[in-house]
N, C-alpha and C. Protein backbone atom coordinates (compact mmCIF):
# COMPACT_ATOMS: atom_id res chain seq x y z
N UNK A 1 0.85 -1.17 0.00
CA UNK A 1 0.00 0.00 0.00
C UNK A 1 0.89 1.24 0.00
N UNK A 2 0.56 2.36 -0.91
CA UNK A 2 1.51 3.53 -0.77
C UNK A 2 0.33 4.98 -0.17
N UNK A 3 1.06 5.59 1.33
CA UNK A 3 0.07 6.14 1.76
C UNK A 3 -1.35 5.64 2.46
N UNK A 4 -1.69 5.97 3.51
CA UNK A 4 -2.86 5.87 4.30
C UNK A 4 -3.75 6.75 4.16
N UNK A 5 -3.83 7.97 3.51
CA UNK A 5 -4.94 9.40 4.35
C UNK A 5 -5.13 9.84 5.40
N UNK A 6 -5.95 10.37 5.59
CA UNK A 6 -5.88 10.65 7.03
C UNK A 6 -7.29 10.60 7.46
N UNK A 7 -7.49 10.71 8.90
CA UNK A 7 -8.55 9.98 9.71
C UNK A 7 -9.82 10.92 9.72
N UNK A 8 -10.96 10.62 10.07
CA UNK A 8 -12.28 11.91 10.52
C UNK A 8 -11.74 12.64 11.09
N UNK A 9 -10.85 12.55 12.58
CA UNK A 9 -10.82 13.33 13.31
C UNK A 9 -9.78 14.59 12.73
N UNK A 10 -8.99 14.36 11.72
CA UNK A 10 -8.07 15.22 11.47
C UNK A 10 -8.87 15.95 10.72
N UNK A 11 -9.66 15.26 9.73
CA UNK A 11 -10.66 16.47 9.03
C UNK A 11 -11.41 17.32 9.61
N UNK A 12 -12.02 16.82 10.72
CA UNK A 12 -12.90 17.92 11.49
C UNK A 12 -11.98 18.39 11.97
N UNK A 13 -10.82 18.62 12.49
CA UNK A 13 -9.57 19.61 12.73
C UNK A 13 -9.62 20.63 11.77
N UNK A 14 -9.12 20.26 10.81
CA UNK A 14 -8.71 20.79 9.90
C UNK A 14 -9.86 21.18 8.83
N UNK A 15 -10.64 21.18 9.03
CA UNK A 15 -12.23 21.45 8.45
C UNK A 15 -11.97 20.62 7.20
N UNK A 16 -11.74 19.39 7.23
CA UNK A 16 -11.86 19.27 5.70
C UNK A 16 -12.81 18.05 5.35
N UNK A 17 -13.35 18.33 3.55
CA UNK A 17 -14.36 17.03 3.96
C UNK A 17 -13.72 15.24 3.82
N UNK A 18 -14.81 14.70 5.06
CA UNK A 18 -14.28 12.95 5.25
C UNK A 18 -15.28 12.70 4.46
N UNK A 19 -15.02 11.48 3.60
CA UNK A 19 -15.60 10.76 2.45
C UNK A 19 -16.01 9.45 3.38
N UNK A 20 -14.87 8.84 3.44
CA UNK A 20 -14.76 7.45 4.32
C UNK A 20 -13.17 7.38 4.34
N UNK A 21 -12.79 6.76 5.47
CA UNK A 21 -11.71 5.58 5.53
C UNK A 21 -10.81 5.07 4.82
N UNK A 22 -10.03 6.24 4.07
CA UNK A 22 -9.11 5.36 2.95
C UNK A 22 -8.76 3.60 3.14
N UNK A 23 -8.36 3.37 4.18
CA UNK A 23 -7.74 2.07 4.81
C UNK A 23 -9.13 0.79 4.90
N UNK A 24 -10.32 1.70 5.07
CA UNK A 24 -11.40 0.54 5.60
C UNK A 24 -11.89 0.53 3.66
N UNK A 25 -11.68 1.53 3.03
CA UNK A 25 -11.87 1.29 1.33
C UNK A 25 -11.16 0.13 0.91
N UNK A 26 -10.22 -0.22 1.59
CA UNK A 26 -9.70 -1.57 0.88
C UNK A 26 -10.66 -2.49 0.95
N UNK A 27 -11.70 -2.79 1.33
CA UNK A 27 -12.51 -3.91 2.11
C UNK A 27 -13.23 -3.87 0.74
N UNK A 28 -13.35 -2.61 -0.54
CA UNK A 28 -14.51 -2.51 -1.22
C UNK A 28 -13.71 -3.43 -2.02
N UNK A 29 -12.38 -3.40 -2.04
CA UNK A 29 -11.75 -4.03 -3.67
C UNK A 29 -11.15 -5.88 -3.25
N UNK A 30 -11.72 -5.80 -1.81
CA UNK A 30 -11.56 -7.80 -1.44
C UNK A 30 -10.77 -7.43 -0.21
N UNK A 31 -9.72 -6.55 -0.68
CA UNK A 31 -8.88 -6.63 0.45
C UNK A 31 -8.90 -5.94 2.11
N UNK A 32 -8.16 -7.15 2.99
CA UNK A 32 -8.52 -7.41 4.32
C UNK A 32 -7.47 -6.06 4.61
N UNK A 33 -7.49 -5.11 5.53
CA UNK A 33 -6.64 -4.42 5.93
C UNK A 33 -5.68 -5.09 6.66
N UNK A 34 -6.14 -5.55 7.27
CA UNK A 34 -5.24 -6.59 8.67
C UNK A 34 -4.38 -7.77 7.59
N UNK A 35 -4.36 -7.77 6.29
CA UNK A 35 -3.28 -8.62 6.05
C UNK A 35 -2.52 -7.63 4.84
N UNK A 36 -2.80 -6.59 5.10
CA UNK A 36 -1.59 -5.33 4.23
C UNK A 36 -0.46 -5.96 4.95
N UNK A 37 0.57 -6.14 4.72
CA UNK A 37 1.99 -6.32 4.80
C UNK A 37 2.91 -5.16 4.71
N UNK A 38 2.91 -4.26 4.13
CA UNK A 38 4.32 -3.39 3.97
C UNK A 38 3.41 -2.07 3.21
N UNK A 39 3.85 -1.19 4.04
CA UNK A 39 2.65 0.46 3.73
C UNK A 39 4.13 1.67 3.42
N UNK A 40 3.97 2.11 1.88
CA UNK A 40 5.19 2.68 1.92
C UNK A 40 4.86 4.38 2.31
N UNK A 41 5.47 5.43 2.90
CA UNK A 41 4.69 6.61 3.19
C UNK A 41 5.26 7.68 2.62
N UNK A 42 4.79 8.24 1.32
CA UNK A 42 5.71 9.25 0.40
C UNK A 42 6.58 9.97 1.70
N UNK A 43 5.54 10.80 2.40
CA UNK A 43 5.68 11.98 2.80
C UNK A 43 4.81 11.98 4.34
N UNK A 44 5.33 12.85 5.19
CA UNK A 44 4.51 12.82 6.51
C UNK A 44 3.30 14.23 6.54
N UNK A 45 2.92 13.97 5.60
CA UNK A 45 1.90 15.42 5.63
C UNK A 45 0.68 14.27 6.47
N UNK A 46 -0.52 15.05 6.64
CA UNK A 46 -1.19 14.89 7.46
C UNK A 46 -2.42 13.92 6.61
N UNK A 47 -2.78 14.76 5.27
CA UNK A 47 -3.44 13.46 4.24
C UNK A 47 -2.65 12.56 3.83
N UNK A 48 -1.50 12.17 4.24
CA UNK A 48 -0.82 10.94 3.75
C UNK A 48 -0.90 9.87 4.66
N UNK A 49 -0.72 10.31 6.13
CA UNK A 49 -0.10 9.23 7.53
C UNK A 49 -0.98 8.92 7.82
N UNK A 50 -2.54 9.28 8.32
CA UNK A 50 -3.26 8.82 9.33
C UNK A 50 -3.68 7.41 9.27
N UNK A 51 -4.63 6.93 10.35
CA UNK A 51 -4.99 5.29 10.22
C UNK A 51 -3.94 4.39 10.29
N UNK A 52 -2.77 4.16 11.20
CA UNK A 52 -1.95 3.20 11.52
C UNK A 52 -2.74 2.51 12.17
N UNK A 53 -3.55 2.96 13.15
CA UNK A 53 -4.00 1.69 13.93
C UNK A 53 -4.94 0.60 12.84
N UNK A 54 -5.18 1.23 11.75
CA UNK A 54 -6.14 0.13 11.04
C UNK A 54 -5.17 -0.67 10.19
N UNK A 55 -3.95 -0.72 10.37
CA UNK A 55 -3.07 -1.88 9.43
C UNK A 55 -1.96 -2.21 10.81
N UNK A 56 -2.76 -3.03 11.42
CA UNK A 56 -2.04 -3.51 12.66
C UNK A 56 -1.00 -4.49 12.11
N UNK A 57 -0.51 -5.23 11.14
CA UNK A 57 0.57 -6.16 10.99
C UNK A 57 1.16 -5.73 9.82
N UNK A 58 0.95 -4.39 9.45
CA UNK A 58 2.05 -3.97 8.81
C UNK A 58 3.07 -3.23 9.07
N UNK A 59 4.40 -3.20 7.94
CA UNK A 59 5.85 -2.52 8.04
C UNK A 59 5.39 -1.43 7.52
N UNK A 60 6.00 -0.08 8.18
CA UNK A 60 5.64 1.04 7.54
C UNK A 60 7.22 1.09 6.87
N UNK A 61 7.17 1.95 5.98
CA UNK A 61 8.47 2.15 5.12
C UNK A 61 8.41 3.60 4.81
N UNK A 62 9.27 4.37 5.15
CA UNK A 62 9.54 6.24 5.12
C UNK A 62 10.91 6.41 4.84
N UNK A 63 11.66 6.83 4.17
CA UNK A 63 12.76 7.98 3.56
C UNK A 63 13.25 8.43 5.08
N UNK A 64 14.49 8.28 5.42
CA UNK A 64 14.90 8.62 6.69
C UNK A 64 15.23 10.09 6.25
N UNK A 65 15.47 10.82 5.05
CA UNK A 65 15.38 12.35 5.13
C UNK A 65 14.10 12.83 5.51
N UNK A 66 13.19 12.26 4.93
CA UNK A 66 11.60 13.01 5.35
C UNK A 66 11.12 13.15 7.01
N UNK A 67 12.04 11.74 7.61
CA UNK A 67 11.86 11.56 9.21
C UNK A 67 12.19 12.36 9.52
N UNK A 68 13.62 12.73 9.19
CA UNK A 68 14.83 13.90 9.90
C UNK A 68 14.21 15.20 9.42
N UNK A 69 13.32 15.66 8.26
CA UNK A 69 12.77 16.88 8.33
C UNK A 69 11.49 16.92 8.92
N UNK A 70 10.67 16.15 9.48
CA UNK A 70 9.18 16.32 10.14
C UNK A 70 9.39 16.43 11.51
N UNK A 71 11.06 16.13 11.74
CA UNK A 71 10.97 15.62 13.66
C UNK A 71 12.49 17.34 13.62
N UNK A 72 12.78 18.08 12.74
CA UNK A 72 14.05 19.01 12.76
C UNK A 72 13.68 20.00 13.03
N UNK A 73 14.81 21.10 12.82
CA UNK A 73 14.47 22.35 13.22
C UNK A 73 13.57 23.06 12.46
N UNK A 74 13.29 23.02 11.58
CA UNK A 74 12.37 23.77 10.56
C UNK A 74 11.01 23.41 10.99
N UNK A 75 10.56 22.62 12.02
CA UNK A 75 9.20 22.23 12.60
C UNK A 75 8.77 23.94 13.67
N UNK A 76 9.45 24.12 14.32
CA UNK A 76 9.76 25.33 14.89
C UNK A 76 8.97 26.68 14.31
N UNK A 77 8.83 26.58 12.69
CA UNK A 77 8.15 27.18 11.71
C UNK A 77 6.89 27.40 11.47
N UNK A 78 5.99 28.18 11.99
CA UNK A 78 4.66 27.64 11.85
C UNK A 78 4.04 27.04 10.49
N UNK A 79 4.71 28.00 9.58
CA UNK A 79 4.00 27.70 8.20
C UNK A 79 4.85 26.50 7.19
N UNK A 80 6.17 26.16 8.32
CA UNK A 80 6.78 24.38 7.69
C UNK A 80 5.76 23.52 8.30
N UNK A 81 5.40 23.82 9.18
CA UNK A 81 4.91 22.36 9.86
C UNK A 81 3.20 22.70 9.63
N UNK A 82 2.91 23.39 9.06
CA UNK A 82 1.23 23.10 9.09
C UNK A 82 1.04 21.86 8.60
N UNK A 83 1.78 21.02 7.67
CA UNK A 83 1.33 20.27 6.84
C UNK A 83 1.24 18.76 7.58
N UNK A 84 1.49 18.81 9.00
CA UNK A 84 1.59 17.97 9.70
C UNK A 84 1.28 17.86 10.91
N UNK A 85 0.96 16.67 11.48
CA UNK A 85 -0.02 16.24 12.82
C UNK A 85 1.22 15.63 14.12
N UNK A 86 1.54 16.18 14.88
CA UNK A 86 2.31 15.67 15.66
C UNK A 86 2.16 14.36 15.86
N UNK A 87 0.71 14.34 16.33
CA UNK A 87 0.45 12.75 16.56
C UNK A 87 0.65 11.73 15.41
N UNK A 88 0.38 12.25 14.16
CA UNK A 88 0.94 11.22 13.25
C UNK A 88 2.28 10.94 13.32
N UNK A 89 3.12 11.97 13.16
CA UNK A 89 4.64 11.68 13.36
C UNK A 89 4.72 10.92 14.92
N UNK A 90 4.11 10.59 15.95
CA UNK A 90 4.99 10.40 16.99
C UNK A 90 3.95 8.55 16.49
N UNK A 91 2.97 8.47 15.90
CA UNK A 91 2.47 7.09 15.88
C UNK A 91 3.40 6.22 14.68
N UNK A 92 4.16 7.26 13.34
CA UNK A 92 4.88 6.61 12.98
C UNK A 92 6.32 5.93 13.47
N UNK A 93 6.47 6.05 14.49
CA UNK A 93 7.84 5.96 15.31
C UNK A 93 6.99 4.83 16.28
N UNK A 94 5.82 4.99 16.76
CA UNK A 94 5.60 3.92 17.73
C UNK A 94 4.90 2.24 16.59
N UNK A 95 4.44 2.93 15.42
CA UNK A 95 4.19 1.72 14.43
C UNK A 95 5.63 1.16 14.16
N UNK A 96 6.33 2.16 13.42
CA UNK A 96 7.60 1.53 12.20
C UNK A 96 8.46 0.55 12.76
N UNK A 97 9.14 0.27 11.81
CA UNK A 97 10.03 -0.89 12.00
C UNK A 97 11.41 -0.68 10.91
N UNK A 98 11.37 0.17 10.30
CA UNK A 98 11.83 0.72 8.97
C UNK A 98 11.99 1.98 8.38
N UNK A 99 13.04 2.85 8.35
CA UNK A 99 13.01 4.01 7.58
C UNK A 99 14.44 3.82 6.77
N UNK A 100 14.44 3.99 5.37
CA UNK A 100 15.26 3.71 4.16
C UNK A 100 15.72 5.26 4.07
């Protein structure tokens, strides 16, 4: 899987509109979420990360530059870091297993 979306709750944050569940949409095309295997994550923006908890036995896979710029000094920035959810960045570190 490349990318998750992001969750209701970030949309009603962020006023934006929720459709459904990118992650629970797999269910429309056969596939089981719970047997995704390996979730690659362009980028840590906030429509990319959300919904780890719904691919419980997968490897997340992230660019160790993109880690080192979402967790660096340029976060400090208000208008670098809008594009991102703390809590996503701190759930990709408590999911991963992997950054390339």
């Amino acid at each position: 899987m490349v990318d998750t979306g992001f969750s209701a709750d970030v949309a009603a944050k962020r006023q934006r509109d929720f459709l459904r569940c990118p992650v629970e949409s797999l269910r429309l095309l056969g596939i089981d979420p719970g047997e995704v295997a390996d979730v690659v994550l362009t980028h840590l923006h906030y429509d990319h990360v959300g919904n780890f908890d719904k691919l419980p036995n997968a490897t997340f896979h992230l660019q160790e530059t993109e880690l080192h710029y979402a967790v660096g000094r340029f976060m400090r920035y208000r208008r670098l870091r809008h594009s991102y959810e703390v809590e996503d960045v701190v759930a990709w570190f408590a999911r991963t297993t992997r950054a390339v």
